[in-house]
Protein backbone atom coordinates (compact mmCIF):
# COMPACT_ATOMS: atom_id res chain seq x y z
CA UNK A 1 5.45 -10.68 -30.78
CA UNK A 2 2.74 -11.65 -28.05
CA UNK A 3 3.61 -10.80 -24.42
CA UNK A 4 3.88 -14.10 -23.57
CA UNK A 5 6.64 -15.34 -26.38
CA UNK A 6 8.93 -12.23 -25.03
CA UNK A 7 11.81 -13.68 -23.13
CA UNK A 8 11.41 -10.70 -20.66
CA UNK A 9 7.72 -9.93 -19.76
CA UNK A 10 6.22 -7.20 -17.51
CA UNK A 11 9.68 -5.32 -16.85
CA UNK A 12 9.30 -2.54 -15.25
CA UNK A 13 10.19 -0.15 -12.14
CA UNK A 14 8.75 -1.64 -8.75
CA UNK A 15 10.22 0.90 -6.46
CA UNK A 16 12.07 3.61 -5.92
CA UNK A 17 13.62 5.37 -2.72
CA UNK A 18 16.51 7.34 -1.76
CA UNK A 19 19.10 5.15 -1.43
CA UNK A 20 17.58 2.31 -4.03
CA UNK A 21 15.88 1.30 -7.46
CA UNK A 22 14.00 -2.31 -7.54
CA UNK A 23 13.09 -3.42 -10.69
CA UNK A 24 10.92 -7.21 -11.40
CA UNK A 25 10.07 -9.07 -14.02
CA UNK A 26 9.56 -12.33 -15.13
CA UNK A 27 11.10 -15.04 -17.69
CA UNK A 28 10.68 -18.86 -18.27
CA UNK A 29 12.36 -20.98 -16.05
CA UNK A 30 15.87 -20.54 -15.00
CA UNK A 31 16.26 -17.92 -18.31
CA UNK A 32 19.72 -15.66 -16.45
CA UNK A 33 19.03 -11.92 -17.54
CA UNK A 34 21.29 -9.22 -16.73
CA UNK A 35 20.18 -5.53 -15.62
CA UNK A 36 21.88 -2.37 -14.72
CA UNK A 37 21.35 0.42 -12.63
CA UNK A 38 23.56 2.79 -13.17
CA UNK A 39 27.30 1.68 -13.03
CA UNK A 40 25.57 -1.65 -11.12
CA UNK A 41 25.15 -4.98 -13.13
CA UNK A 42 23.41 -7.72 -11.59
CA UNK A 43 22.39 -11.05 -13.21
CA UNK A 44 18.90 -12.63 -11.96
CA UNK A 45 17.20 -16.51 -12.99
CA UNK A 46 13.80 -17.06 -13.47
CA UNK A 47 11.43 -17.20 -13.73
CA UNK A 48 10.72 -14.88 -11.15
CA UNK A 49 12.82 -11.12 -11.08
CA UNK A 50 13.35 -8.80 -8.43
CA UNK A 51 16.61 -6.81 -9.10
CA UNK A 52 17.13 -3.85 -5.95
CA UNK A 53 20.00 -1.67 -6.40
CA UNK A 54 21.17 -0.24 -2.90
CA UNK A 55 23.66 2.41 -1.80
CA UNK A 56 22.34 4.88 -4.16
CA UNK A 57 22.36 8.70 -3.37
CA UNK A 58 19.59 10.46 -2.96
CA UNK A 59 18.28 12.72 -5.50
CA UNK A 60 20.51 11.17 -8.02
CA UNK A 61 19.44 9.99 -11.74
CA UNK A 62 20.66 6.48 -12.59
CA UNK A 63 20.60 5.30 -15.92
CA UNK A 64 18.14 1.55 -15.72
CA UNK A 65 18.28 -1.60 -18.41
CA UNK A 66 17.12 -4.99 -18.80
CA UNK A 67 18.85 -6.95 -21.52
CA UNK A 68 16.21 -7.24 -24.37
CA UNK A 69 13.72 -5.14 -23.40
CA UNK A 70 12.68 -1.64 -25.05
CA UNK A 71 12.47 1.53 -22.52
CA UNK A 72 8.43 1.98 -21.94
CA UNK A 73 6.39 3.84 -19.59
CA UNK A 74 6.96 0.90 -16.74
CA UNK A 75 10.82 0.37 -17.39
CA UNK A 76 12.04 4.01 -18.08
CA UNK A 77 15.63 4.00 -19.48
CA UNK A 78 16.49 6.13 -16.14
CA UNK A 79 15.14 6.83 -13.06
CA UNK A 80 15.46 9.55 -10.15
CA UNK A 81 15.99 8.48 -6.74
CA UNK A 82 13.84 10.27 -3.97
CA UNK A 83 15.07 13.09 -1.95
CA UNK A 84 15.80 12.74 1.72
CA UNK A 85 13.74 15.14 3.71
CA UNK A 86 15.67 17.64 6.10
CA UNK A 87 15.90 16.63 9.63
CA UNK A 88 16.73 13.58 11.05
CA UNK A 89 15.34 10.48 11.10
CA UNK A 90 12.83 10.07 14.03
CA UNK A 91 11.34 6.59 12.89
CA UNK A 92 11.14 4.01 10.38
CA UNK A 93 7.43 2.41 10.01
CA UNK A 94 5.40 -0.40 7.78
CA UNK A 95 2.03 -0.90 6.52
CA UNK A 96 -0.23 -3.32 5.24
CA UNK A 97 -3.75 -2.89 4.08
CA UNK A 98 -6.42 -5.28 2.72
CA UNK A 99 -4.96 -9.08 4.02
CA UNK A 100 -8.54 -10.45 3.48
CA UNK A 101 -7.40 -13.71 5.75
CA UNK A 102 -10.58 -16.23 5.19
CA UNK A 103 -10.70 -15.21 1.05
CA UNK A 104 -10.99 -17.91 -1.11
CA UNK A 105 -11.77 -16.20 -4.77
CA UNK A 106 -9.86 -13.61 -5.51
CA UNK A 107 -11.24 -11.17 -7.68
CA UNK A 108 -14.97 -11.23 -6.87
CA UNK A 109 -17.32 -8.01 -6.72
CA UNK A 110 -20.30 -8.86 -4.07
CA UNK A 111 -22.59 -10.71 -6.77
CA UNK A 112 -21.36 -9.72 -9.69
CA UNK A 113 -21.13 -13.15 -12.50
CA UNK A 114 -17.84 -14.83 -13.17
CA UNK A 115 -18.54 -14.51 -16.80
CA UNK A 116 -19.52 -10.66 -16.57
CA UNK A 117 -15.79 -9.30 -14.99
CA UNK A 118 -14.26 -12.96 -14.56
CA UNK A 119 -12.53 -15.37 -14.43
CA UNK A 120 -11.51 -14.76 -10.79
CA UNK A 121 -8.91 -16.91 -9.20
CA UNK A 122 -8.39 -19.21 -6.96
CA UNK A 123 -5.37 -21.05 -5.12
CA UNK A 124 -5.03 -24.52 -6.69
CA UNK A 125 -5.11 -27.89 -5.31
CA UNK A 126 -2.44 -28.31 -2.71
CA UNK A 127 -1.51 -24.95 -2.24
CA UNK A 128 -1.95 -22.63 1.19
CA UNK A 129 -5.02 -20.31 1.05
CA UNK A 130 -3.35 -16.85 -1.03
CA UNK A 131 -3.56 -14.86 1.99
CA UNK A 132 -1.81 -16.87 4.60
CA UNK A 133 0.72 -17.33 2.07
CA UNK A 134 0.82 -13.23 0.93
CA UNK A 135 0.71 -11.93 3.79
CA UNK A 136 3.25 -14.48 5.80
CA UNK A 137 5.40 -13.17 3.15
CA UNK A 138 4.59 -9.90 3.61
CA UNK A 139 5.67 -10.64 7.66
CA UNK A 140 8.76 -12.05 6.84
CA UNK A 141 10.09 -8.79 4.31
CA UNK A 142 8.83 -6.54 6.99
CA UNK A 143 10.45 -8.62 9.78
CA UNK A 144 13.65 -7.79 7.97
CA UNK A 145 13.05 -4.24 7.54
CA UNK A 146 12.83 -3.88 11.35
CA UNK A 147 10.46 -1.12 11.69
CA UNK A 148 9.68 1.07 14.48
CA UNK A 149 6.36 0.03 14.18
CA UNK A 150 4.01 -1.60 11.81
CA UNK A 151 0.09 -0.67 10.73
CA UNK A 152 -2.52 -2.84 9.60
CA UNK A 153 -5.22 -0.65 7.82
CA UNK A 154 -8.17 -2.65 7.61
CA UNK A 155 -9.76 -5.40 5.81
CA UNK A 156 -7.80 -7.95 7.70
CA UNK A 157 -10.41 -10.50 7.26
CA UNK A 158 -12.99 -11.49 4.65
CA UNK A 159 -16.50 -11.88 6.19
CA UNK A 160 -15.16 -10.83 9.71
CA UNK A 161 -15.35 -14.46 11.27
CA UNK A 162 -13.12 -14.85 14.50
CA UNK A 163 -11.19 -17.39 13.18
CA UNK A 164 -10.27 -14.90 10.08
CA UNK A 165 -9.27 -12.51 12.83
CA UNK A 166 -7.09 -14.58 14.35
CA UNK A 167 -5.14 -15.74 11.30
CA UNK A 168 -4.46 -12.12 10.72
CA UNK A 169 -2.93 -11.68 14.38
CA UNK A 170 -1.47 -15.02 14.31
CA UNK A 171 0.72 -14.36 11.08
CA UNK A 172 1.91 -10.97 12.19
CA UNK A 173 2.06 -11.72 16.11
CA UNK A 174 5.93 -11.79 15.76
CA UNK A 175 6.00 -7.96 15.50
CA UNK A 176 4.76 -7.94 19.25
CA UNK A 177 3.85 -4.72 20.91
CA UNK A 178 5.01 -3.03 17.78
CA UNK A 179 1.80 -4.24 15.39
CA UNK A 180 -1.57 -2.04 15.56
CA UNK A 181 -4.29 -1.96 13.70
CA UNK A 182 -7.39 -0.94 12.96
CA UNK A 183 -10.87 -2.58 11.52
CA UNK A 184 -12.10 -1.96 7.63
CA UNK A 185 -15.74 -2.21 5.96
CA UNK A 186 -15.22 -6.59 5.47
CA UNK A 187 -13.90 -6.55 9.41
CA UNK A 188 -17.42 -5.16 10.90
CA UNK A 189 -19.90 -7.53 8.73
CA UNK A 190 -20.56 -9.59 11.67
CA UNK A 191 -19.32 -8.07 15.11
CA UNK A 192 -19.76 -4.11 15.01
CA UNK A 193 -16.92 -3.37 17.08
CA UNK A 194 -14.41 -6.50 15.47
CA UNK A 195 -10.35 -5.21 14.84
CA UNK A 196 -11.57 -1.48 16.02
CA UNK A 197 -8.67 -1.79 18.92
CA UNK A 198 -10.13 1.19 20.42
CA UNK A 199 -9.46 4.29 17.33
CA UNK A 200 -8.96 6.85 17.27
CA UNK A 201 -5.87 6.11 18.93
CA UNK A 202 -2.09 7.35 18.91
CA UNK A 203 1.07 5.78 18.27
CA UNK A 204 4.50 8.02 19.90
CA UNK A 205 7.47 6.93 18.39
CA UNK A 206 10.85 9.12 18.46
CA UNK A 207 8.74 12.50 17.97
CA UNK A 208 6.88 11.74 15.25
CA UNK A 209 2.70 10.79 15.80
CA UNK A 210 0.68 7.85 13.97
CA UNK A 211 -2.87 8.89 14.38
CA UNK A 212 -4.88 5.95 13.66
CA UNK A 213 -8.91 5.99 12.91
CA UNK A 214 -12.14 4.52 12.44
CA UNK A 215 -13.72 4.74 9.26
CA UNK A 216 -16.19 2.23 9.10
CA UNK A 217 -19.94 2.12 8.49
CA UNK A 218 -20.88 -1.31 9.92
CA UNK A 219 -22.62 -2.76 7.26
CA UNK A 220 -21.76 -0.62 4.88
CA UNK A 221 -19.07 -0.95 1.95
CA UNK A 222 -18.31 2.75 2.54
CA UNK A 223 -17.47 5.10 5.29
CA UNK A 224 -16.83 8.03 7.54
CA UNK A 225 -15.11 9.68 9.99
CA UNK A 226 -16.89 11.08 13.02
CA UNK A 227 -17.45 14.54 14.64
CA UNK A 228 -15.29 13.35 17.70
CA UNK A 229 -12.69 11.65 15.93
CA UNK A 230 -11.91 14.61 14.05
CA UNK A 231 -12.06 16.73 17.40
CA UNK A 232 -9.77 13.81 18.24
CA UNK A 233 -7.14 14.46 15.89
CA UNK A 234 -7.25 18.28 15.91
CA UNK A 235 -6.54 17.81 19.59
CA UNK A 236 -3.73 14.78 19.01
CA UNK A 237 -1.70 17.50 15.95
CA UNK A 238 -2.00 20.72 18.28
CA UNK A 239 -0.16 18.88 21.20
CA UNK A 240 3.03 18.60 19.61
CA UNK A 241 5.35 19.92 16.88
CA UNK A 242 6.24 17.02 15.51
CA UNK A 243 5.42 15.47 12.65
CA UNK A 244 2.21 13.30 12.22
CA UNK A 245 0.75 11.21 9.79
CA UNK A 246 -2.81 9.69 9.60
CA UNK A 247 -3.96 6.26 8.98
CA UNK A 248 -7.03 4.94 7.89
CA UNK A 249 -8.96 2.23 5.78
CA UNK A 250 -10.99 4.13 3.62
CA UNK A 251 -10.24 6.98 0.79
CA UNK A 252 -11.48 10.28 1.19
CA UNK A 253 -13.72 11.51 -1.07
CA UNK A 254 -12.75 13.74 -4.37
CA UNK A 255 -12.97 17.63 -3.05
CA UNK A 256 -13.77 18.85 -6.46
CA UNK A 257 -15.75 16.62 -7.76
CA UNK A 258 -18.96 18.16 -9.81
CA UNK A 259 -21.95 16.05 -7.86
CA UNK A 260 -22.38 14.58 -4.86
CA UNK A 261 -22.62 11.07 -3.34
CA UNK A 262 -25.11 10.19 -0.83
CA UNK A 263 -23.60 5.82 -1.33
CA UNK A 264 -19.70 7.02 -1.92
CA UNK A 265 -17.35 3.72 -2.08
CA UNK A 266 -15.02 6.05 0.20
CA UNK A 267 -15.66 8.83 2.95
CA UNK A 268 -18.31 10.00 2.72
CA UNK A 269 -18.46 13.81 1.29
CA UNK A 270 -19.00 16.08 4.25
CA UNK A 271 -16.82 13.73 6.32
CA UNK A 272 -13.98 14.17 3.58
CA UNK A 273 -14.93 18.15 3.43
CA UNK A 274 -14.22 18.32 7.60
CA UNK A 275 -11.63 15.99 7.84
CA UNK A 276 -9.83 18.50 5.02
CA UNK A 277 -10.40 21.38 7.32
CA UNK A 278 -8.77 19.59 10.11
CA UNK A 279 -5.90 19.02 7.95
CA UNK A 280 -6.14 22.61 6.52
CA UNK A 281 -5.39 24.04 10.27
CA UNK A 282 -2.97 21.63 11.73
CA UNK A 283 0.41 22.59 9.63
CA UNK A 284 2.20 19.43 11.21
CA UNK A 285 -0.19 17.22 9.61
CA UNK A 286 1.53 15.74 6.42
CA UNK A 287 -0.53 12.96 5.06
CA UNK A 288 -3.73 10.45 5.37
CA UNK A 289 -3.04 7.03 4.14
CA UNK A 290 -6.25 4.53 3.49
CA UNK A 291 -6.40 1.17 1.63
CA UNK A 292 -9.33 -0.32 0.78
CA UNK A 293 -9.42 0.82 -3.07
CA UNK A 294 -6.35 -1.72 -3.87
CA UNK A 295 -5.01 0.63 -5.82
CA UNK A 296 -1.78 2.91 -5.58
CA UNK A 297 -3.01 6.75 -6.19
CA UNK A 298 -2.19 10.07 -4.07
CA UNK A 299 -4.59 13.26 -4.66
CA UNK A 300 -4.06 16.90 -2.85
CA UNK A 301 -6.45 19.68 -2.45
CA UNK A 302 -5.72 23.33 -2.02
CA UNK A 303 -8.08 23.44 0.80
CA UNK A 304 -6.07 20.63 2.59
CA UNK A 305 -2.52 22.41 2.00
CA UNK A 306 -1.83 20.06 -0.60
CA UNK A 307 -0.84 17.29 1.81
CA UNK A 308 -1.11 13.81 -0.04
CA UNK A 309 -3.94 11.53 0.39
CA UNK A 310 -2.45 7.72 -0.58
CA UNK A 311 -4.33 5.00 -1.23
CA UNK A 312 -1.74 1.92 -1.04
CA UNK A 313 -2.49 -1.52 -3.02
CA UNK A 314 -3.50 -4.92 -1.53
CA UNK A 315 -1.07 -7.60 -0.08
CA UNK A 316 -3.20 -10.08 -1.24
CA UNK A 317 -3.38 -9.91 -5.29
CA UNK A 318 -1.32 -7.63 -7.64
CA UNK A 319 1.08 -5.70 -7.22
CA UNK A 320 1.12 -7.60 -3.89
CA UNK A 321 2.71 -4.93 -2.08
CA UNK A 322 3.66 -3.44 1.73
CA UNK A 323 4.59 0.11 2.44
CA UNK A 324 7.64 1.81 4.14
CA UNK A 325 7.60 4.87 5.80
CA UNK A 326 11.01 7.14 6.97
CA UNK A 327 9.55 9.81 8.82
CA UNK A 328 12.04 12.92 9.17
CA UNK A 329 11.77 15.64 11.52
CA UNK A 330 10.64 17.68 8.25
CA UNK A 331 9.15 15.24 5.89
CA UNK A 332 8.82 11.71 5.01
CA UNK A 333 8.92 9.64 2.54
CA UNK A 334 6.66 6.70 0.98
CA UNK A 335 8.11 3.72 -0.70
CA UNK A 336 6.14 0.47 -1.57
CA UNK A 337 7.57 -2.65 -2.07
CA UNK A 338 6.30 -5.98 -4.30
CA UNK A 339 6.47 -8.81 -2.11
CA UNK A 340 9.81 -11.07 -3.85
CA UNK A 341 9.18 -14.35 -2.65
CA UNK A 342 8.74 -16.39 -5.53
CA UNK A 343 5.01 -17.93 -4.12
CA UNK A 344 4.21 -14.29 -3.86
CA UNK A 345 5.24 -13.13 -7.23
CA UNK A 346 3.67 -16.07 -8.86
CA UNK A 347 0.01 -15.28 -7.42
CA UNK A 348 0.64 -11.79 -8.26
CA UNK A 349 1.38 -12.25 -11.55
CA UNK A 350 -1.67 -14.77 -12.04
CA UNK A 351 -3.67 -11.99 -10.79
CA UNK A 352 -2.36 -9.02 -12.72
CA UNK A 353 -5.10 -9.21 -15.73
CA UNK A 354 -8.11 -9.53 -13.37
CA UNK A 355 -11.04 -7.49 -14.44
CA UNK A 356 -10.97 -8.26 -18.41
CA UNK A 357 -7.34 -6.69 -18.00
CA UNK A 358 -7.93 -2.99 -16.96
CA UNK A 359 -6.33 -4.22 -13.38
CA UNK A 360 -2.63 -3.82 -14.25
CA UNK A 361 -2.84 -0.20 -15.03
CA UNK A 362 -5.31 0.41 -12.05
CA UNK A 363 -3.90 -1.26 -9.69
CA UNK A 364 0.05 0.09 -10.40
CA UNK A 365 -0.71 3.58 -10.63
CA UNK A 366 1.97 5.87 -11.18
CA UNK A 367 5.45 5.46 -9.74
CA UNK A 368 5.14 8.74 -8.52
CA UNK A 369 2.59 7.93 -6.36
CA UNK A 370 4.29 4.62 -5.09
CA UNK A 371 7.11 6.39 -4.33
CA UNK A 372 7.53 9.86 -2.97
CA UNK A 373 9.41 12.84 -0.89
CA UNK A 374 7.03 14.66 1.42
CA UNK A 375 8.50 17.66 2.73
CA UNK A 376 6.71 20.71 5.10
């Protein structure tokens, strides 16, 4: 049977935190499937699916189902939830990364042809531009997360136009004082210093640090990190015990990687190789989290204490996704979220098999690296 004549397609495990299990999927039209987590049955219509289980305990294995559909890799027939790091809770935190207010093809590679890793797509006739309508969504789940405070990692424009810019601040003005970001590699095409709000800079919230910086090569697709930022941020972890995490647009670069890059996509090497010894000496430094890849993956090096280094997906195109951070005195932990609205799930899914179809798999990653317990 094709994917498409299943009456259940694309099941599987969205999220996962310590307290709850989201599953989506999607159906025809108004098709009623039932699915249960653990002792927990809930009944959903189509033909859009987002099924979150709350009140769970953490640390707990919960037995998952959707009616009709076979246990795979993306729908495991149970699932752990995350541990709760010790300590208490010092602040609860959002990001976003990769808006790309002003985009109008989704899909396209600088000048790469349509017919070589097409089709791309595009918002039809009569409907609001993808991002405005991604990322209000994205706004409106956040809004009713009520973070402490929410991060914007770059790429909050396409061509870095002002008028791009201000759609970005205009659709997440409502989170006030409590919205920063920061500029990524599409923000500086035009105006060198566009979105760069002044990084590195520090955000103080209930004893734990966000330590914001500037990765960007203007110009340039790729990127580093500076001499005095890093200075910067050895400075920022020494002057207090608390916890502090790192946030960035680009990905560092792979430690152990057999050759070289003088044109890395990312960090560039000896950036990523000094930014790791920064992290290497400051023990309350637990993790660096970048965008610009649109693609959900955590790597740790030896030489960095093993601390993760996320990459989190797009808001704009599949999974279509925002992060949420609980930041413990002793820990944290990472859980992203699709965005539900059914606009939102219906450009994600039309975007899913971008890329002759390697995007699902890409793009998803593993849960475990969507969804994670960070502890010191």
């Amino acid at each position: 049977m094709s994917d498409t004549a299943r009456p259940v397609r694309v099941a599987e495990v969205a999220a996962v935190g310590p307290d709850s299990i989201t599953v989506t999927f999607v159906t025809d039209a108004d098709v009623a499937v039932t699915t249960r987590v653990g002792e927990v049955e809930q009944v959903t219509h189509g033909p859009f699916h987002t099924v979150e289980v709350a009140g769970l305990e953490p640390g707990r294995e919960y037995a998952v189902a959707v009616d009709g559909v076979v246990p795979d890799e993306q729908l495991p027939s149970a699932v752990t939830t995350l541990p709760e790091p010790s300590g208490r809770l010092l602040a609860r935190i959002a990001t976003v990364n990769d808006v790309h207010f002003g985009e109008t093809v989704c899909g396209m590679i600088h000048d790469t042809p349509e017919e070589v890793l097409g089709p791309w797509v595009r918002s039809a006739p009569g409907e609001p531009p993808y991002p405005v309508m991604m990322n209000t969504a994205a706004a409106a789940e956040i809004d009713a997360f009520a973070p402490d405070a929410v991060i914007a990692k770059g790429d909050l424009t396409c061509v870095g136009s002002d008028e791009e810019y201000q759609q970005f601040l205009d659709t997440y003005a409502g989170f006030g004082t409590r919205l920063h970001h920061v500029r990524g590699n599409h923000d500086a095409m035009r105006d060198p210093m566009m979105a760069l709000e002044g990084a590195p800079y520090a955000v103080e919230i209930g004893g734990a640090t966000l330590a914001v910086i500037d990765t960007v090569r203007p110009t340039f697709a790729g990127g580093q990190i500076t001499r005095d930022q890093l200075g910067w941020l050895s400075e920022t972890a020494r002057a207090t015990s608390g916890p502090v995490l790192v946030f960035g647009h680009h990905q560092i670069w792979d430690l152990h990687a057999a050759e070289r890059s003088s044109d890395y996509f990312g960090i560039d090497p000896d950036s990523s190789e000094a930014f790791a010894a920064v992290v290497a000496s400051c023990e309350n430094i637990l993790g660096y989290f970048a965008g610009h890849t649109h693609r959900h993956r955590v790597r740790r090096f030896a030489e960095a204490r093993d601390v993760p280094f996320v990459e989190v997906g797009a808001v704009k195109e599949y999974m279509g996704v925002w992060a949420e951070y609980r930041i413990h005195q002793d820990g944290f932990v990472q859980t992203v979220h699709r965005l539900r609205a059914d606009p939102a799930m219906s450009w994600s899914e039309r975007t899913r098999h971008l890329y002759g179809g390697i995007y699902p798999d890409y793009a998803r990653g593993p849960l475990e690296h969507r969804a994670f317990t960070e502890s010191r």
